[in-house]
C-alpha atoms as a PDB file:
ATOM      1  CA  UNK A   1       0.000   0.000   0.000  1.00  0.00           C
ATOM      2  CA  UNK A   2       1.156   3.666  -0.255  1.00  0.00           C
ATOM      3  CA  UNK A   3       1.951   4.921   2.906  1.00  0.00           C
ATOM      4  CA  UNK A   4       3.710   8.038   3.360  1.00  0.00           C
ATOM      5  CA  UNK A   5       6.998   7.912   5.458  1.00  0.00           C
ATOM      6  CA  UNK A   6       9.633   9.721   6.589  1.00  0.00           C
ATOM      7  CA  UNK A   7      11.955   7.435   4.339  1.00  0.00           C
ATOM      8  CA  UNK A   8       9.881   8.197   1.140  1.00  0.00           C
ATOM      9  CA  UNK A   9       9.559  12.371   1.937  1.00  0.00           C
ATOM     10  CA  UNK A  10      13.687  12.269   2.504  1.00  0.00           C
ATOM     11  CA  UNK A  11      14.301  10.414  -0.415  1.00  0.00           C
ATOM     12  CA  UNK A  12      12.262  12.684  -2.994  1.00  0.00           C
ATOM     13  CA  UNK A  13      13.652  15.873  -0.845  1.00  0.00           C
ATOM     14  CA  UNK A  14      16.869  14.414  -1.420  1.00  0.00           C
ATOM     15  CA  UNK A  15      16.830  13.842  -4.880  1.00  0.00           C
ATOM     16  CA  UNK A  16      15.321  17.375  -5.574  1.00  0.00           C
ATOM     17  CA  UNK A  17      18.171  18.731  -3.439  1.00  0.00           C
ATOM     18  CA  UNK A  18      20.923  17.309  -5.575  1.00  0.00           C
ATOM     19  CA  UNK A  19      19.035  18.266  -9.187  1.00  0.00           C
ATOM     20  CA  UNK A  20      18.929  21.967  -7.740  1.00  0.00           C
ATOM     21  CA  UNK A  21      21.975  22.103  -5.662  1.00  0.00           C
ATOM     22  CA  UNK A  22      24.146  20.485  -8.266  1.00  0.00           C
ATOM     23  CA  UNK A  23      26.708  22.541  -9.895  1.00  0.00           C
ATOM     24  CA  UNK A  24      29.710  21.504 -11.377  1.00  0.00           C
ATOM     25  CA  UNK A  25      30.679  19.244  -8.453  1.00  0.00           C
ATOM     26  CA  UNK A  26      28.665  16.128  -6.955  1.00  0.00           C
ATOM     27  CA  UNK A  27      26.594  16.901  -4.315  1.00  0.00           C
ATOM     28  CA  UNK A  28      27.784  15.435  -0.731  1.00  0.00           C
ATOM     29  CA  UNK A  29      25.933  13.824   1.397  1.00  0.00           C
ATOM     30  CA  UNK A  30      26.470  16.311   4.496  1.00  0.00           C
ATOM     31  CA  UNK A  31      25.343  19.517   2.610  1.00  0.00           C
ATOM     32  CA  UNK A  32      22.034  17.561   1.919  1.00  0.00           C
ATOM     33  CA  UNK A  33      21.703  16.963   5.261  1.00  0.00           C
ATOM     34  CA  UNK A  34      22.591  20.554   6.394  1.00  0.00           C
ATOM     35  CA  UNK A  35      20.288  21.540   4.020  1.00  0.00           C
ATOM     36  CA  UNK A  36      17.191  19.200   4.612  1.00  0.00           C
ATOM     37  CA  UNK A  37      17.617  18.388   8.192  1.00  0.00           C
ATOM     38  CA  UNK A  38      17.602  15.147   7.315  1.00  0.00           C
ATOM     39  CA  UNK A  39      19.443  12.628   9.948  1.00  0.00           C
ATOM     40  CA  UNK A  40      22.517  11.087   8.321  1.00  0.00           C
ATOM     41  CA  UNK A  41      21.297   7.192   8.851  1.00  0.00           C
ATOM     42  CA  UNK A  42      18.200   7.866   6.838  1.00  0.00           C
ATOM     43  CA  UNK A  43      19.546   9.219   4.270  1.00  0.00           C
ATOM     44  CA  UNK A  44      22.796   7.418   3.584  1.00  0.00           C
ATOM     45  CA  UNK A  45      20.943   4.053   2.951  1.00  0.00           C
ATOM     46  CA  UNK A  46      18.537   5.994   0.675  1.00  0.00           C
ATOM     47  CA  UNK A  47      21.014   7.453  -1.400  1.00  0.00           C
ATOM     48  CA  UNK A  48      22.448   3.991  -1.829  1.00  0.00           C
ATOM     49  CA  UNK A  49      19.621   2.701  -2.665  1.00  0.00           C
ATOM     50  CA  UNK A  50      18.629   5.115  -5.314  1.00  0.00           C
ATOM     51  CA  UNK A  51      22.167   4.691  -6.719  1.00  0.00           C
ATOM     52  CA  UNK A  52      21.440   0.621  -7.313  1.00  0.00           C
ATOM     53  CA  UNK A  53      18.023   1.732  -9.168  1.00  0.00           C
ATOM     54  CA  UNK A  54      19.808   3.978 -11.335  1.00  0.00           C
ATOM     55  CA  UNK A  55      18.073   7.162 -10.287  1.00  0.00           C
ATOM     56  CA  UNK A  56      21.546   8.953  -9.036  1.00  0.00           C
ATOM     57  CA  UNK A  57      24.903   8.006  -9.583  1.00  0.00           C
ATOM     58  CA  UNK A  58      27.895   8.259  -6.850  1.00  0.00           C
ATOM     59  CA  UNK A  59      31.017   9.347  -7.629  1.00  0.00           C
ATOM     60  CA  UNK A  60      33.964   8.751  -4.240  1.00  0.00           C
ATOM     61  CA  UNK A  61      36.494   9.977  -3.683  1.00  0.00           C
ATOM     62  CA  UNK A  62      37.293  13.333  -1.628  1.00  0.00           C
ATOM     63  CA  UNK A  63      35.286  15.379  -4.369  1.00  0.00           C
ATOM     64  CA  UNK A  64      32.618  12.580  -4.371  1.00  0.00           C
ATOM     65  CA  UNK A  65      29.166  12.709  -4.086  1.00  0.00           C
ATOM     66  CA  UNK A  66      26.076  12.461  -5.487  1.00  0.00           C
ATOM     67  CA  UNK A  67      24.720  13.420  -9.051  1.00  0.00           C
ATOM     68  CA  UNK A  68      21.607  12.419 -11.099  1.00  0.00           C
ATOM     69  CA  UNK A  69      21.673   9.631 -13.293  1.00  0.00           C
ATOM     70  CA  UNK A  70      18.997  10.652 -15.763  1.00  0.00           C
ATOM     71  CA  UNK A  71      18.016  14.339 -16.967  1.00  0.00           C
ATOM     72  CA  UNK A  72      15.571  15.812 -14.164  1.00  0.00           C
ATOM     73  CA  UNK A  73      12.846  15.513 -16.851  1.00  0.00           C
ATOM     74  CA  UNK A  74      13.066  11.866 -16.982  1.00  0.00           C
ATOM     75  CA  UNK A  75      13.085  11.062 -13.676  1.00  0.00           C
ATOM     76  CA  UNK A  76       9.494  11.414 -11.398  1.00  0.00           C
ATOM     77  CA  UNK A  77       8.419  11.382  -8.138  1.00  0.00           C
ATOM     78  CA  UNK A  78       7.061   7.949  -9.174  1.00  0.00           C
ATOM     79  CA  UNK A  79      10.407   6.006 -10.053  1.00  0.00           C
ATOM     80  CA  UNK A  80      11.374   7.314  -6.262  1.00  0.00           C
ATOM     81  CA  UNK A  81       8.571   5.763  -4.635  1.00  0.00           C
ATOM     82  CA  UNK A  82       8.794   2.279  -6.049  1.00  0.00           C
ATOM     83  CA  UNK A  83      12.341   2.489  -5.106  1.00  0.00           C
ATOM     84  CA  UNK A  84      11.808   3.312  -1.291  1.00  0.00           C
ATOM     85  CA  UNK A  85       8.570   1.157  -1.129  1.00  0.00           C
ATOM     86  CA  UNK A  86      11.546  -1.609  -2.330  1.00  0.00           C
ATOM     87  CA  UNK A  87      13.874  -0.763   0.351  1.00  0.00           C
ATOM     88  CA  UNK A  88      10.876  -0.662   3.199  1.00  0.00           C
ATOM     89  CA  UNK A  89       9.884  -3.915   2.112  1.00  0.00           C
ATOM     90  CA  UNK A  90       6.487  -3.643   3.023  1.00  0.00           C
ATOM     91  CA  UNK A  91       3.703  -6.142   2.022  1.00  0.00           C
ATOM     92  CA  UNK A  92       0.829  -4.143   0.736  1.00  0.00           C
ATOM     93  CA  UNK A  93      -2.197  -6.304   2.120  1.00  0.00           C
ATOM     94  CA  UNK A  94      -4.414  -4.993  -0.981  1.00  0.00           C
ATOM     95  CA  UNK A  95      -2.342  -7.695  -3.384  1.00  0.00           C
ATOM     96  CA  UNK A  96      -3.208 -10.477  -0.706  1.00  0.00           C
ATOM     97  CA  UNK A  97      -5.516 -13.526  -2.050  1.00  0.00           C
ATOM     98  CA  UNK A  98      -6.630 -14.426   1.187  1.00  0.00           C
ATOM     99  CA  UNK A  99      -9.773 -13.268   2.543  1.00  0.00           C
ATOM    100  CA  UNK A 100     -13.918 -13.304   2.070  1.00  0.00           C
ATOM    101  CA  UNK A 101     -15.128 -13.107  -1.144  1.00  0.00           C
ATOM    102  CA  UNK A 102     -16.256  -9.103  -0.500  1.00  0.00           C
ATOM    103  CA  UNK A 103     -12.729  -7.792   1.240  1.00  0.00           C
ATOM    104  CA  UNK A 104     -11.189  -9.535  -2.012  1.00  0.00           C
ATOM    105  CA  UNK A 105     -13.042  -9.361  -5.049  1.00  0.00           C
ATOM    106  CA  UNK A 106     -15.147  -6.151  -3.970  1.00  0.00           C
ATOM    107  CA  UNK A 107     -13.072  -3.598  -1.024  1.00  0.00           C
ATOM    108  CA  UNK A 108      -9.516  -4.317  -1.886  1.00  0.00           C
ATOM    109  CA  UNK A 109      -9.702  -3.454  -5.812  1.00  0.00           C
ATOM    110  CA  UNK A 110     -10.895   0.173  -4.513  1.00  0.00           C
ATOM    111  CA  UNK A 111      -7.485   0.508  -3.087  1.00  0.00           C
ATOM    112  CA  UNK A 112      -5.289  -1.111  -6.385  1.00  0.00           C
ATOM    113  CA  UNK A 113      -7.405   1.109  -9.059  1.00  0.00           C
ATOM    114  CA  UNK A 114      -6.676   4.091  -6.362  1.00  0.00           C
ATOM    115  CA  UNK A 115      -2.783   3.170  -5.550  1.00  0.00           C
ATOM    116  CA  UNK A 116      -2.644   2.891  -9.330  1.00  0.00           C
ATOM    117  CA  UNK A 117      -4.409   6.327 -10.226  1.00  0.00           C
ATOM    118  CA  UNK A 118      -2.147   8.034  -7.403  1.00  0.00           C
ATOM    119  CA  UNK A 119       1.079   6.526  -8.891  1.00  0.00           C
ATOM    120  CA  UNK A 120       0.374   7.480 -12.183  1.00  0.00           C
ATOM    121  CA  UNK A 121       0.004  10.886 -10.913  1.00  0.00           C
ATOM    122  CA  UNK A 122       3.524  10.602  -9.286  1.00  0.00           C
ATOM    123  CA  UNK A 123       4.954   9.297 -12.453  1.00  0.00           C
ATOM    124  CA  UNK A 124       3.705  12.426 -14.260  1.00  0.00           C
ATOM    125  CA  UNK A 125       5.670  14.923 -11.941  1.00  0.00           C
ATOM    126  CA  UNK A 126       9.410  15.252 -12.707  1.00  0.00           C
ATOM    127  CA  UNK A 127      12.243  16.513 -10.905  1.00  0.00           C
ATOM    128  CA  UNK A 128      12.218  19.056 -13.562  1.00  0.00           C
ATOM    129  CA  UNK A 129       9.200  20.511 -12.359  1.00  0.00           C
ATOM    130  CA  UNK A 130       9.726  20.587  -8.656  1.00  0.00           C
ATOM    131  CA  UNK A 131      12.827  22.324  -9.297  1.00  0.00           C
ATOM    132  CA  UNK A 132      11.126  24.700 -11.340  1.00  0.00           C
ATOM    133  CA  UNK A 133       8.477  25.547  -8.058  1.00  0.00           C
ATOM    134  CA  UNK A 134      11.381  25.898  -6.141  1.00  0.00           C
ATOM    135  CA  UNK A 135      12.708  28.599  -8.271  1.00  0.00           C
ATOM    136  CA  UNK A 136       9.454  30.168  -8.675  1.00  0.00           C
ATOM    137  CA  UNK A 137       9.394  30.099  -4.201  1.00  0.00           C
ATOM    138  CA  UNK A 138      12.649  31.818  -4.937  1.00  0.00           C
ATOM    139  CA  UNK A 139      14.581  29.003  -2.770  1.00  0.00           C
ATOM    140  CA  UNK A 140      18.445  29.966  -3.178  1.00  0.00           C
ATOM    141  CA  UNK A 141      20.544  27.410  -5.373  1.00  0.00           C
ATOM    142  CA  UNK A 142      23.358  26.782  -4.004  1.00  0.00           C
ATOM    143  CA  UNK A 143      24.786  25.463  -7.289  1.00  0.00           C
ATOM    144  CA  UNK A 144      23.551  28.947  -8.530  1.00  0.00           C
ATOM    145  CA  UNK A 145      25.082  30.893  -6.035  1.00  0.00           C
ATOM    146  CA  UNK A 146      28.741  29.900  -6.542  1.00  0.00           C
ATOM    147  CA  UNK A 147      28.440  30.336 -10.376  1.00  0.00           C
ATOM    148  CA  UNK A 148      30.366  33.494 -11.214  1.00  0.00           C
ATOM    149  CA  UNK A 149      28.402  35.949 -13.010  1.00  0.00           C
ATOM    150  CA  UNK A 150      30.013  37.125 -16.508  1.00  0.00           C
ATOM    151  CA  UNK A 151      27.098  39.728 -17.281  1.00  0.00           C
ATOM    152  CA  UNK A 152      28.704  42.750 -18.316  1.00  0.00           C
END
């Protein structure tokens, strides 16, 4: 089932973080933190994780970090919740076969055609765009922040 967690919410803050944040340089882990609030043992095993799935790649090293692995507009807020949902490992009691005949061939389809309709949703909203409302809130880049500034 969908469930909102704090997992899931770091993860897509975390990923929107790096597209926005990202400069020239990888994005480390600790500035996402700094910048999030999110605790280090949350977000370390995400990032991981997301790496494995393909949605950002690592790069070590003492300028290492974190980068995306696809263009923002071809990665959604979708791909990110199938990958935590993964990672929780959580059985999603809609999918079960066991049960009366109403819970399973009447109540639980509600919540598949609804989890279904939601995640499409999700998969239609990009990284792209929630970068682009965080511009339009005027939230400071840091990535555009330490570009120097040739106008003349």
């Amino acid at each position: 089932m969908l469930r909102l967690s704090k997992k899931l919410l770091f993860a897509i803050e975390a990923v929107v973080d790096i597209a926005y944040h990202a400069g020239s340089h990888p994005v480390r882990s600790t500035e996402i933190s700094r910048r999030e609030g999110i605790p280090r043992r949350y977000l370390e095993q995400v990032l991981q994780q997301l790496v494995h799935n393909g949605i950002l790649a690592g790069q070590r090293g003492p300028k290492g970090g974190y980068r995306l692995a696809r263009e923002r507009r071809r990665i959604s807020v979708g791909d990110i919740i199938r990958v935590v949902r993964e990672l929780e490992g959580a059985n999603d009691p809609a999918n079960e076969n066991d049960g009366s005949e109403i819970g399973v061939g009447v109540v639980r389809p509600i919540w598949v055609d609804m989890q279904r309709e939601i995640m499409e949703r999700f998969d239609n909203i990009t990284i792209e765009q929630l970068c682009d409302d965080a511009r339009k809130q005027n939230i400071p880049s840091e990535a555009t922040a330490a570009m120097p500034d040739f106008s003349i």
